[in-house]
Structure formats: structure tokens, C-alpha cells
Protein backbone atom coordinates (compact mmCIF):
# COMPACT_ATOMS: atom_id res chain seq x y z
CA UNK A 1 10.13 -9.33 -25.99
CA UNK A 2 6.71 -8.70 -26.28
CA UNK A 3 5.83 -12.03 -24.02
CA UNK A 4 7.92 -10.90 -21.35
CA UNK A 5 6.10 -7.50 -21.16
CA UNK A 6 2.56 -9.56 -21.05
CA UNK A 7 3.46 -11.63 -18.76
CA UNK A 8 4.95 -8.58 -16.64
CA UNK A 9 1.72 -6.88 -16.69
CA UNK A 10 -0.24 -9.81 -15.83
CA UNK A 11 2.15 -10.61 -12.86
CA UNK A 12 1.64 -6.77 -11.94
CA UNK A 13 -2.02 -6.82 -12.02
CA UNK A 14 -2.55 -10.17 -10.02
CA UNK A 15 0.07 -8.26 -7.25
CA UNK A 16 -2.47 -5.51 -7.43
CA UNK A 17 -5.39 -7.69 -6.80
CA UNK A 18 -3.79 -9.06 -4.01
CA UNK A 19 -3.19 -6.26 -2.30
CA UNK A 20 -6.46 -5.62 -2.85
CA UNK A 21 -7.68 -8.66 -1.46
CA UNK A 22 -5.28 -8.39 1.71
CA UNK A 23 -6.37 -5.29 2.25
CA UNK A 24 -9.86 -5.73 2.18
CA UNK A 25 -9.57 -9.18 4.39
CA UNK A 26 -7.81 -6.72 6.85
CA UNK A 27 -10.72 -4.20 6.87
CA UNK A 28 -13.27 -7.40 7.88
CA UNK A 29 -10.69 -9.28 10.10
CA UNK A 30 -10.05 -8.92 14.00
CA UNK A 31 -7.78 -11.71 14.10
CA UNK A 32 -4.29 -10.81 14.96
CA UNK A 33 -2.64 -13.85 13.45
CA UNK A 34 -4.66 -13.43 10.56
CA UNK A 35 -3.98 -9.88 10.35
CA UNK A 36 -0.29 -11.21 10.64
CA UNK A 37 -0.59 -13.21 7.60
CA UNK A 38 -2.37 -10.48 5.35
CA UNK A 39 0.08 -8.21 6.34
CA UNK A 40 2.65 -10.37 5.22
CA UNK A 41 1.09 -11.04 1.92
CA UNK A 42 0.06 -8.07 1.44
CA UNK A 43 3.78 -6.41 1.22
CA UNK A 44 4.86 -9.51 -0.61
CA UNK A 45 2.43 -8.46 -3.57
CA UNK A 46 3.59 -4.43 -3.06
CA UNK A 47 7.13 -5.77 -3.60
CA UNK A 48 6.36 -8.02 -6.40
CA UNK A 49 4.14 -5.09 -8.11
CA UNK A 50 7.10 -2.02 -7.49
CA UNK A 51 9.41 -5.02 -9.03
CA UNK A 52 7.29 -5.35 -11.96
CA UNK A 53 6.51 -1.43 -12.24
CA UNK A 54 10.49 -0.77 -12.40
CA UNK A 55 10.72 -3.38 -15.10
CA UNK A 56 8.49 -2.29 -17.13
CA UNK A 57 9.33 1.48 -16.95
CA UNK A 58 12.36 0.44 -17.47
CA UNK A 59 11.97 -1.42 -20.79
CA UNK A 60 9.26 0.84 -22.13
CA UNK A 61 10.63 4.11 -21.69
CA UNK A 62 13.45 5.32 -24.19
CA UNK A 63 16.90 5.96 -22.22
CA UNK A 64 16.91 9.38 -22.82
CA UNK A 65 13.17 10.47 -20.67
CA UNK A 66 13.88 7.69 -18.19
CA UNK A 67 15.42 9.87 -15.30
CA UNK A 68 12.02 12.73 -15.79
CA UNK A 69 9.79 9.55 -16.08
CA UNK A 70 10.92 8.09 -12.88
CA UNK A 71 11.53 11.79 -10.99
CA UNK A 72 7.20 11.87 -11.98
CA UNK A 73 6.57 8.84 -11.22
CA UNK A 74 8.02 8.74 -7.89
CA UNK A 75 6.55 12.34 -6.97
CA UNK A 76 3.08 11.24 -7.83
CA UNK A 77 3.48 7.90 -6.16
CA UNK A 78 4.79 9.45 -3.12
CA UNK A 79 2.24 12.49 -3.39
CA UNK A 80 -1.17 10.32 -3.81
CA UNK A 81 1.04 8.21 -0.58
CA UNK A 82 0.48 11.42 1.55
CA UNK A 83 -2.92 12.49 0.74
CA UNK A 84 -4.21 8.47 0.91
CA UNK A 85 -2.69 8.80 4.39
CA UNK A 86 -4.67 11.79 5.54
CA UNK A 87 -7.67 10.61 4.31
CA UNK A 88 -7.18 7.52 6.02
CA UNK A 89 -7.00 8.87 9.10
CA UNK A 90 -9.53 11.25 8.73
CA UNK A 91 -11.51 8.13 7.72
CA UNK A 92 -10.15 6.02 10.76
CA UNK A 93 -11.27 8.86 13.00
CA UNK A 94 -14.70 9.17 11.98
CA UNK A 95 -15.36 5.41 10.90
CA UNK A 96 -13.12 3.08 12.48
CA UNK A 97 -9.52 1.36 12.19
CA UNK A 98 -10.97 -1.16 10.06
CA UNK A 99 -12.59 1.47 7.27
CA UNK A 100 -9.45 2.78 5.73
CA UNK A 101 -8.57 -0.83 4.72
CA UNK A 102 -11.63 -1.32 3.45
CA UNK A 103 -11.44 1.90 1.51
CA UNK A 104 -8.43 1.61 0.17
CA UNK A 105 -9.20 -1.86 -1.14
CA UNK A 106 -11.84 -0.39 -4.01
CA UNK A 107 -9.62 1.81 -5.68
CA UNK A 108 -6.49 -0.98 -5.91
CA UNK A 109 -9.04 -3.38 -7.28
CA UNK A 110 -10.34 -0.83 -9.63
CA UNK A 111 -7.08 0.86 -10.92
CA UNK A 112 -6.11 -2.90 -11.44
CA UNK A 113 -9.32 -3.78 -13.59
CA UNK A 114 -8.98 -0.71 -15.59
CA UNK A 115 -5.42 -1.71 -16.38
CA UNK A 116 -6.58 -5.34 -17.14
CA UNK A 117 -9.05 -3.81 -19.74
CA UNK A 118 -6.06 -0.99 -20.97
CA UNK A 119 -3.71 -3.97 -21.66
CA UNK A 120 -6.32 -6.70 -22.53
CA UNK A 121 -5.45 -9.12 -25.71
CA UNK A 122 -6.27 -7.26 -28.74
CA UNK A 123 -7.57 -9.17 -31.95
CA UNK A 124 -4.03 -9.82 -33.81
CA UNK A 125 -1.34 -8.40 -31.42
CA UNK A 126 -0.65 -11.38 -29.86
């Protein structure tokens, strides 16, 4: 069981990374057909990271706190959704369409390394 949740959390992080990376080649692209395709690849790897989120929420949390684990995460999830989209326009405003992708990019590539280190290999838990 414990394999399944590694390799769940590394699927989850590389998802992360690429929506970091798609959203950061959106933030330097003016293709449109480029855009297309980061677009594209960009919700495949949200889809692939809520799939992996629900998973493992599902199979870490005991039965019993999993309906007030998932009310909490949803409201924060859906809470740090509405301020990230004021900022970004605020930031789109001031800066540019392009800046809030570029923005947004350094904090999905950082909340993704800081999991990588939180969940890293430890010296005899593998």
C-alpha cells in the first residue's frame, strides 16, 4: 500500500510541475496555437493532480474526519481560487495579460518542491 501512495505523490507532484511549466510557457508565449496546446496540457495535469489529491485524501484520512477534511479542503481550495483571481487581475491590469501566468507559475513550482522535500525518501522507510 505504501508503493501506491509513493507513486501517487510522485504522479501528483510531476502534474504540479507541469502546470507549472504550462503556465509559465503561457506567460512568455504569443502564439495562439501554442497557447492552444499549453492550455490543453495544462488542464490535463490539473485533472491528473485533483485525481491524485482525491486519492490520496481518500486513503489517508480515517472514514470518520473524511467529510470535515474534504468540506476544508474544498473551502480553502476554492478560497485561495478567489483571492489568486483578484490578484491576477489586479496584476493583469497593472503588468500585462502575460504576468499573472507568469506569477502564478512560482508558487505551483514552489508548493510542488516543498512537497517533493516533505515526502522525499527517508533513510529506511522505503
Amino acid at each position: 500500500m505504501r508503493d501506491g501512495l509513493a507513486r501517487a505523490a510522485a504522479e501528483g507532484m510531476l502534474a504540479g510541475f507541469a502546470m507549472a511549466a504550462t503556465q509559465a510557457g503561457l506567460g512568455l508565449n504569443a502564439n495562439v496555437v501554442i497557447a492552444a496546446v499549453l492550455l490543453f496540457a495544462s488542464s490535463a495535469a490539473f485533472a491528473l493532480f485533483n485525481i491524485t489529491a482525491v486519492t490520496m485524501r481518500q486513503r489517508l484520512v480515517p472514514a470518520d474526519l473524511l467529510g470535515r477534511v474534504t468540506s476544508l479542503y474544498g473551502t480553502v481550495t476554492r478560497g485561495c481560487e478567489a483571492v489568486g483571481a483578484i490578484a491576477g487581475g489586479v496584476l493583469a491590469a497593472a503588468a500585462g495579460i502575460r504576468a499573472p501566468m507568469l506569477a502564478g507559475a512560482v508558487p505551483l513550482a514552489a508548493v510542488m518542491m516543498l512537497l517533493g522535500w516533505r515526502h522525499r525518501a527517508r533513510p529506511g522507510t522505503a
